[in-house]
Protein backbone atom coordinates (compact mmCIF):
# COMPACT_ATOMS: atom_id res chain seq x y z
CA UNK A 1 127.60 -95.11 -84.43
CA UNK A 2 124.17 -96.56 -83.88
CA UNK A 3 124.70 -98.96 -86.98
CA UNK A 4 127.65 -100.35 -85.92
CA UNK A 5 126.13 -102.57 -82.41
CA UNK A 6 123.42 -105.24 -82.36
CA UNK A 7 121.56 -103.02 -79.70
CA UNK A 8 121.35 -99.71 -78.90
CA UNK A 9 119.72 -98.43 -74.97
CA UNK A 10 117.02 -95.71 -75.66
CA UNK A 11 117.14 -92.97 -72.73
CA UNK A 12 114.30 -92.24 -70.56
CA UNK A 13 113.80 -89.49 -69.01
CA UNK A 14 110.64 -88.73 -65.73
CA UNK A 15 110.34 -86.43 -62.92
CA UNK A 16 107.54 -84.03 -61.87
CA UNK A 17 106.71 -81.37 -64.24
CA UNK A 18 109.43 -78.25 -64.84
CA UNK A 19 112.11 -80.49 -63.84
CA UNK A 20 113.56 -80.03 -67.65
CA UNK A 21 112.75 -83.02 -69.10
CA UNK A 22 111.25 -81.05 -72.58
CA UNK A 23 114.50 -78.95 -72.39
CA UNK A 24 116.67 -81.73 -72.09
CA UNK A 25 115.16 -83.53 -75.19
CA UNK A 26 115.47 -80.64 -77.26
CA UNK A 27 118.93 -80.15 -76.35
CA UNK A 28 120.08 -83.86 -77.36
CA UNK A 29 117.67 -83.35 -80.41
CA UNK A 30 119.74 -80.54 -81.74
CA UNK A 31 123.04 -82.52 -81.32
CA UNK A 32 121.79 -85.62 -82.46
CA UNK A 33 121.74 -86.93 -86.31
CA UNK A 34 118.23 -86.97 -87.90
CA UNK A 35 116.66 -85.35 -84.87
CA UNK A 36 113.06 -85.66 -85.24
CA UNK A 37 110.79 -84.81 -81.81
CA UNK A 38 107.36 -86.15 -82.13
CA UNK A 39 104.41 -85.20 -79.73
CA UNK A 40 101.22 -87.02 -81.41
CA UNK A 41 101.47 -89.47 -84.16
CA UNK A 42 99.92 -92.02 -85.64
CA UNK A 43 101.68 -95.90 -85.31
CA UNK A 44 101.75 -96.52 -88.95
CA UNK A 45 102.93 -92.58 -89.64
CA UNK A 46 106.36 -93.93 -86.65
CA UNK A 47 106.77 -96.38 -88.73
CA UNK A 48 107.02 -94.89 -92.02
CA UNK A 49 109.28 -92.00 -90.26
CA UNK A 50 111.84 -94.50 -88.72
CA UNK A 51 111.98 -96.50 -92.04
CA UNK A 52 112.74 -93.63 -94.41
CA UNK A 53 114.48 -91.08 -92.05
CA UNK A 54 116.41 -93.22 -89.68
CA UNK A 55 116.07 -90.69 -87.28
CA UNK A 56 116.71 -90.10 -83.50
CA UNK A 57 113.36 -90.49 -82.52
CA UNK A 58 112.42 -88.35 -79.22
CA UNK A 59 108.64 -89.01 -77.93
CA UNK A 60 107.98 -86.21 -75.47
CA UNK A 61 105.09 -86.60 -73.42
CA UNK A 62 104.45 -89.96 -74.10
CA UNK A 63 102.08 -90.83 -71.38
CA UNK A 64 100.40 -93.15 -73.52
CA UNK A 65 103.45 -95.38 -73.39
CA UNK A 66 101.92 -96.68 -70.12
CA UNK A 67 99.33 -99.02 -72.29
CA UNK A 68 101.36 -102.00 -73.43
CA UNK A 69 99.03 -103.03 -75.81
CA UNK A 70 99.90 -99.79 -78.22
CA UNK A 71 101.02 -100.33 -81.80
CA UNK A 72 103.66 -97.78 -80.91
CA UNK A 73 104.72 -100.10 -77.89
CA UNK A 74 105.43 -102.60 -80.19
CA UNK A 75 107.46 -100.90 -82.13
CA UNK A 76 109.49 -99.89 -78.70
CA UNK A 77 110.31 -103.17 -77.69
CA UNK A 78 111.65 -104.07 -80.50
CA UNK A 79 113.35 -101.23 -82.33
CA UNK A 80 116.63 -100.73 -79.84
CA UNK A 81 117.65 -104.01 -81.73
CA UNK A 82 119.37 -104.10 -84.50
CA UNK A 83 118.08 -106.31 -88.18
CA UNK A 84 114.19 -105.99 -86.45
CA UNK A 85 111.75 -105.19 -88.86
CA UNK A 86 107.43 -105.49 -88.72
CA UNK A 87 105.89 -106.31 -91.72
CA UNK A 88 102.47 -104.33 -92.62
CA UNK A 89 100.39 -104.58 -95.36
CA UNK A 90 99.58 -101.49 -97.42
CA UNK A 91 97.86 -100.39 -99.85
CA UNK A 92 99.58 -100.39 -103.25
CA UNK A 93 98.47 -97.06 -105.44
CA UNK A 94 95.04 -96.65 -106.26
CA UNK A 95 94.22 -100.38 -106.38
CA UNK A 96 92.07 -101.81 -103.67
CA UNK A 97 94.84 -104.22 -103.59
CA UNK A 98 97.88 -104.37 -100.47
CA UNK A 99 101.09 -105.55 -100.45
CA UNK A 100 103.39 -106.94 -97.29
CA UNK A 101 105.72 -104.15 -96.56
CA UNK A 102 108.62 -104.12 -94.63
CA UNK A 103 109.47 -101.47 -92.17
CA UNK A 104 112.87 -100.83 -90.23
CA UNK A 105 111.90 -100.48 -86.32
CA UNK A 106 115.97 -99.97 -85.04
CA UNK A 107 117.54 -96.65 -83.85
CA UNK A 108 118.20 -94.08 -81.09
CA UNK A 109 115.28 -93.30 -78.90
CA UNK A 110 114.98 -90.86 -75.84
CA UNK A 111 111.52 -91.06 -74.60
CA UNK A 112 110.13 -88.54 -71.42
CA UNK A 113 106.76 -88.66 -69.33
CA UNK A 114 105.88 -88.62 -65.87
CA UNK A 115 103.64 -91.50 -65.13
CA UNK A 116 106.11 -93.87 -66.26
CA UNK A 117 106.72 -96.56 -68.34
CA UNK A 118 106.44 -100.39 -68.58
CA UNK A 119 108.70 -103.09 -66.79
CA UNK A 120 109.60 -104.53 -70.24
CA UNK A 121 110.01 -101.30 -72.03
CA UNK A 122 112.27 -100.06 -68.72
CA UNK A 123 114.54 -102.60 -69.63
CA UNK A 124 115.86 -101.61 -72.78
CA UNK A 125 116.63 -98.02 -71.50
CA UNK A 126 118.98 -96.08 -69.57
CA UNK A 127 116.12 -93.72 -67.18
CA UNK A 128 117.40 -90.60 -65.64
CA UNK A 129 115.12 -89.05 -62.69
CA UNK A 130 114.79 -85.70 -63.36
CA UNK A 131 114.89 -82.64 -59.92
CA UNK A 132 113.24 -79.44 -60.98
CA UNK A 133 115.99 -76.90 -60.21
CA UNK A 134 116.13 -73.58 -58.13
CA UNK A 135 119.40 -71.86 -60.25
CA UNK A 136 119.50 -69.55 -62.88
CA UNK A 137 120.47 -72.28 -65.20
CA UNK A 138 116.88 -73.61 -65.34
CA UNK A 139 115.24 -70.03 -67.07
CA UNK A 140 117.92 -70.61 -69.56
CA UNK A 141 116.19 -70.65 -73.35
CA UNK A 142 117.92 -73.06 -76.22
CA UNK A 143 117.74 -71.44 -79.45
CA UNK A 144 116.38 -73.37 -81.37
CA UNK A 145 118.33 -72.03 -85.01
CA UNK A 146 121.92 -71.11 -83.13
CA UNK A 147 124.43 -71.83 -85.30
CA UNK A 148 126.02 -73.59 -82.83
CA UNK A 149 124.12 -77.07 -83.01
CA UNK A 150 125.19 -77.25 -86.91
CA UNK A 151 128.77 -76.47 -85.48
CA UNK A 152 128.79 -78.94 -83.12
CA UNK A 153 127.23 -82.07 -85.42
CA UNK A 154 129.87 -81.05 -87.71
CA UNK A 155 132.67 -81.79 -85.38
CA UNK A 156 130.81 -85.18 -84.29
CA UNK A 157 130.30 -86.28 -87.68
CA UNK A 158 134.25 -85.80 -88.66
CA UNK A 159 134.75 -87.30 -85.47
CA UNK A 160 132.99 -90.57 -86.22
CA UNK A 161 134.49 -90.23 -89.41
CA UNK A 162 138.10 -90.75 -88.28
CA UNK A 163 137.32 -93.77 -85.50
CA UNK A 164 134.44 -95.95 -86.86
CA UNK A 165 136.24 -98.58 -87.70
CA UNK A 166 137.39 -98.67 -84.22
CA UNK A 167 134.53 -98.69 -83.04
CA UNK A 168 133.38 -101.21 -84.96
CA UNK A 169 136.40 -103.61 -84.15
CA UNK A 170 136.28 -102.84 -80.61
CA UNK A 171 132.59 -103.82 -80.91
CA UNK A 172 133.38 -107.38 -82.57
CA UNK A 173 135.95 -108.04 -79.82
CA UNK A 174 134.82 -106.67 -76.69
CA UNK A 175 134.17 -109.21 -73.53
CA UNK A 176 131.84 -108.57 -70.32
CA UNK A 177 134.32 -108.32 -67.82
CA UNK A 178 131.81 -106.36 -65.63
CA UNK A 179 129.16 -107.69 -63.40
CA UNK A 180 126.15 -106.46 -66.19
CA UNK A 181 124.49 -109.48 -67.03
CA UNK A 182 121.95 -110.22 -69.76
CA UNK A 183 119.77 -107.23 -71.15
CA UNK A 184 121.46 -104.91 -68.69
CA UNK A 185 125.09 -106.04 -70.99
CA UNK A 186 123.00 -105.52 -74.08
CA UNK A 187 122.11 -102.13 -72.82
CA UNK A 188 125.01 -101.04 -72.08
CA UNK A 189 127.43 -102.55 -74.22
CA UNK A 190 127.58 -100.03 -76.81
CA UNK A 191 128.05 -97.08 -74.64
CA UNK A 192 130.86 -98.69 -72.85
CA UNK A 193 132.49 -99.68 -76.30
CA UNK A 194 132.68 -96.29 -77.40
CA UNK A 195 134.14 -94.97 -73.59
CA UNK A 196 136.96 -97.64 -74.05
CA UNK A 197 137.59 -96.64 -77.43
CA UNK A 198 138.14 -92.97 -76.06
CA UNK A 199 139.84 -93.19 -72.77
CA UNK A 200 140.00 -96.65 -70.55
CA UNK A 201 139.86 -94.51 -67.29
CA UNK A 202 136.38 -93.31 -68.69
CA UNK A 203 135.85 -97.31 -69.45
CA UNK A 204 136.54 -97.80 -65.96
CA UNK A 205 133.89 -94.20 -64.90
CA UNK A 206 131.18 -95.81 -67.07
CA UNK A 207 130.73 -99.36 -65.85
CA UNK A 208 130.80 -98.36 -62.02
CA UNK A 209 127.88 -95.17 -63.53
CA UNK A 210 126.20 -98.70 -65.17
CA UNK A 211 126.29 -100.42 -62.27
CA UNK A 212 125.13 -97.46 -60.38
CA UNK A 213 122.41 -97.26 -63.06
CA UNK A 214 120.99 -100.83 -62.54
CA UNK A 215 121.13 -100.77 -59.11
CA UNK A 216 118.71 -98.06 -59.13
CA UNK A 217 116.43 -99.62 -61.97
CA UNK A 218 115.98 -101.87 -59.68
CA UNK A 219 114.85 -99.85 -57.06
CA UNK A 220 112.79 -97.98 -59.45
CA UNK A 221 111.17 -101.92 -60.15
CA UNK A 222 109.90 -101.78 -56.64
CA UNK A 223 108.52 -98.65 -56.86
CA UNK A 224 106.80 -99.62 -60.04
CA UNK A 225 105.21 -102.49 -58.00
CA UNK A 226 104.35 -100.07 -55.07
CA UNK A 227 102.37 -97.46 -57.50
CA UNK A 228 100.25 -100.56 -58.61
CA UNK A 229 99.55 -101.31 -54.97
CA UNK A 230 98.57 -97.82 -54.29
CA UNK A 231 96.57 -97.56 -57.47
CA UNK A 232 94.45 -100.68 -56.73
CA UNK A 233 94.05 -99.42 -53.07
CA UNK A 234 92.42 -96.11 -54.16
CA UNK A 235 90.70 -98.44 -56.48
CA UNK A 236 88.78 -99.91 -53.95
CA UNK A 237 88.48 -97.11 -51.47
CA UNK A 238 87.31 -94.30 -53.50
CA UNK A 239 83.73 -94.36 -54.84
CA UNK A 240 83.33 -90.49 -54.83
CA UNK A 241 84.71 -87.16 -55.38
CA UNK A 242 85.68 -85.92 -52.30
CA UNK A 243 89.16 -85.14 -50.11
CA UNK A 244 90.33 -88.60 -48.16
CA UNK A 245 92.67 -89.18 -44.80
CA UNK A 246 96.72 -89.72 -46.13
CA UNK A 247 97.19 -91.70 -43.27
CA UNK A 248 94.11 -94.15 -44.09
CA UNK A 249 95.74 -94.80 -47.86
CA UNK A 250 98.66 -94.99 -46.22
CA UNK A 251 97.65 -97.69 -44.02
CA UNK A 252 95.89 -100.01 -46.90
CA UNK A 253 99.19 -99.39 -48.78
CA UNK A 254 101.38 -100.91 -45.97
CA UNK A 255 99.28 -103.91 -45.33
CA UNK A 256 99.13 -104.62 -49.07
CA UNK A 257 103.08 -104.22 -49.92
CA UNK A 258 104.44 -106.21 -46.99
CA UNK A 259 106.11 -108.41 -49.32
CA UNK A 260 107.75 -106.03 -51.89
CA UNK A 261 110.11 -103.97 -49.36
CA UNK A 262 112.06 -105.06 -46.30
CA UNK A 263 110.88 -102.68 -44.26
CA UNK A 264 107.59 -101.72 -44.18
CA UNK A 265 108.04 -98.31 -42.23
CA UNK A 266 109.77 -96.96 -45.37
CA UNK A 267 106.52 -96.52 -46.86
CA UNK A 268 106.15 -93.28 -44.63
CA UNK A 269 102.55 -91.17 -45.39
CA UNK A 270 105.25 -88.60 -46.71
CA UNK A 271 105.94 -91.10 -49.77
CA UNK A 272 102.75 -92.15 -50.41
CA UNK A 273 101.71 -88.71 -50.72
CA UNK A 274 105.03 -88.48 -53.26
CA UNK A 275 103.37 -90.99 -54.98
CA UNK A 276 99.73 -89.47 -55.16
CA UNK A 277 101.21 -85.89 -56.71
CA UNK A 278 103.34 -87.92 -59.20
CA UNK A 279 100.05 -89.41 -60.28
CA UNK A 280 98.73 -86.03 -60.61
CA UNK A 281 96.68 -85.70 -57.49
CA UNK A 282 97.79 -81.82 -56.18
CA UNK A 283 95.03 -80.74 -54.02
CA UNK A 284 95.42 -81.34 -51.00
CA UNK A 285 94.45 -79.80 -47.42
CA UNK A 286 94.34 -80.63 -43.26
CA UNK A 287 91.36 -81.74 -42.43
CA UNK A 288 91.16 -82.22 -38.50
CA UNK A 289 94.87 -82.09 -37.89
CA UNK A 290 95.44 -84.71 -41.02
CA UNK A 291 96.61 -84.44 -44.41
CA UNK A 292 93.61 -85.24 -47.09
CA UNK A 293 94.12 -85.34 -50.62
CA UNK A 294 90.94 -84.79 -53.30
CA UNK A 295 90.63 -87.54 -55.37
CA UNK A 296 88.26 -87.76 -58.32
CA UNK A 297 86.58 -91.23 -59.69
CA UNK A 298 87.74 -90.26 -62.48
CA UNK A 299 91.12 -90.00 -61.90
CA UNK A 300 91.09 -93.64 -59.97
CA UNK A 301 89.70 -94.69 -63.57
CA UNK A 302 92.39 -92.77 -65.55
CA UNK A 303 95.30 -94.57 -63.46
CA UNK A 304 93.90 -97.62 -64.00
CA UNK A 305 93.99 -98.07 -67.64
CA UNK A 306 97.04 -95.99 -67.64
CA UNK A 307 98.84 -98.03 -65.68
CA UNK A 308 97.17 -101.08 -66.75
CA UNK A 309 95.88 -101.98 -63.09
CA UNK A 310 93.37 -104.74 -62.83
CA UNK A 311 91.22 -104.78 -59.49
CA UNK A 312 93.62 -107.40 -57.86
CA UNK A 313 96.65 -107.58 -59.67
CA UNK A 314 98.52 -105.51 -57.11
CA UNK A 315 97.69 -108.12 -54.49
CA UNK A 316 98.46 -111.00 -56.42
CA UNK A 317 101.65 -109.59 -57.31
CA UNK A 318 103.63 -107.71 -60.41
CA UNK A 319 105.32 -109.20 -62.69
CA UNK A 320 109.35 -109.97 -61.53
């Protein structure tokens, strides 16, 4: 149905490693059309593959989605809309000659990591948390050449078959009755248009789950702002390798994001030490009573340009 709407959300998917995030991709790669899961690429091979294939595009692992600056990024921002195209030039046979080529950027994206992504490329997904189970369920194996999955597109394409049109006219007509505004309508438009076309009591289901969905990217927004802060504290506090007090970074953090949250006390030393193993930093021990983490200049260095820190742009402020 992708074809059919101006926009189309991509789905992100984070949470602390073994949470399922590499399981869930595969799973929506073998239901999707055109699956295609990429770990490395090159930008200009993306492009080619999204021009020719028109896949469902699933980046797993894409921790280098946290540098805006990527040719890949670019292609991220704009590819969830629809008639978007970069133009590259290339070389034409064995000439030394090149030629301006056009590539199509639009189509379904799911993209998973665990340091995150940026606020601009957060707002043309829907992002999921994922909680790394205790059950049974989570040893499960997908089978990669089940007969099922072929089964199951089958019935999805002769569904899609039968109410396209549908779906396309609901498309042209549908109004924002909601309270999504903006990108978060653009988002979530299409999604919504297909849950009316099935059932309007799963309408109804999907624009309070929306709603519940922005409300919490919003929330995520703050924490987005509070990892800065933290990373341009341990910026300036660590200049060597060794284990340092929770409750000092904790401190620094507190005085430093007085004016993102409401309350101040929220930022516990429990979350900040959240925080600290989501950036990778695991070893940890009580020193004296206190909790002390080992952090590595290295690491500091690492989050920066990850995250795209400068020295003070967590105390000037993030971007809205």
């Amino acid at each position: 149905f992708c074809p059919l709407f101006e926009s189309y959300p991509y789905v992100y998917l984070t949470g602390f490693r073994e949470s399922g995030k590499t399981k869930t991709m595969k799973l929506s790669r073998l239901l999707s059309f055109n699956g295609i899961s990429v770990g490395s690429i090159s930008a200009s091979a993306l492009y080619h593959i999204v021009d020719m294939y028109r896949p469902s595009l699933f980046l797993d692992e894409a921790d280098f989605l946290i540098l805006s600056k990527s040719e890949i990024m670019f292609l991220l921002l704009n590819g969830y809309k629809n008639g978007t195209y970069a133009i590259r030039s290339m070389q034409s046979g064995k000439r030394i000659s090149f030629v301006p080529t056009i590539f199509e950027l639009y189509g379904p994206k799911m993209i998973a990591n665990i340091v995150g992504i940026n606020d601009a490329l957060e707002s043309r997904t829907i992002p999921f948390i994922l909680l790394k189970t205790m059950k049974a369920v989570g040893n499960m194996e997908i089978k990669e050449n089940d007969p099922i999955w072929n089964d199951l597109k089958a019935e999805s394409i002769h569904t899609m078959a039968d109410i396209w049109q549908e779906v396309r006219d609901m498309n042209n007509s549908m109004e924002n009755i909601s309270d999504l505004k903006n990108r978060s309508w653009e988002v979530w438009k299409p999604i919504l248009c297909l849950a009316k076309v099935v059932d309007e009591g799963l309408y109804a289901r999907m624009v309070d789950f929306a709603l519940r969905k922005e409300k919490e990217k919003k929330a995520e927004e703050v924490s987005s702002r509070i990892e800065k802060v933290l990373i341009e504290v341990l910026l300036e506090l660590v200049k060597e390798d060794k284990y340092y007090d929770l409750a000092t970074i904790s401190e620094m953090v507190r005085l430093q994001a007085s004016d993102i949250v409401d309350d101040i006390n929220w930022l516990t030393n429990r979350r900040i030490g959240n925080y600290l193993r989501r950036f990778g930093l695991n070893d940890k021990k009580k020193m004296n009573g206190k909790m002390h983490y080992l952090i590595l200049t290295k690491q500091i260095s690492l989050l920066k340009e990850r995250f795209n820190v400068s020295e003070s742009e967590a105390t000037t402020g993030a971007d809205p």
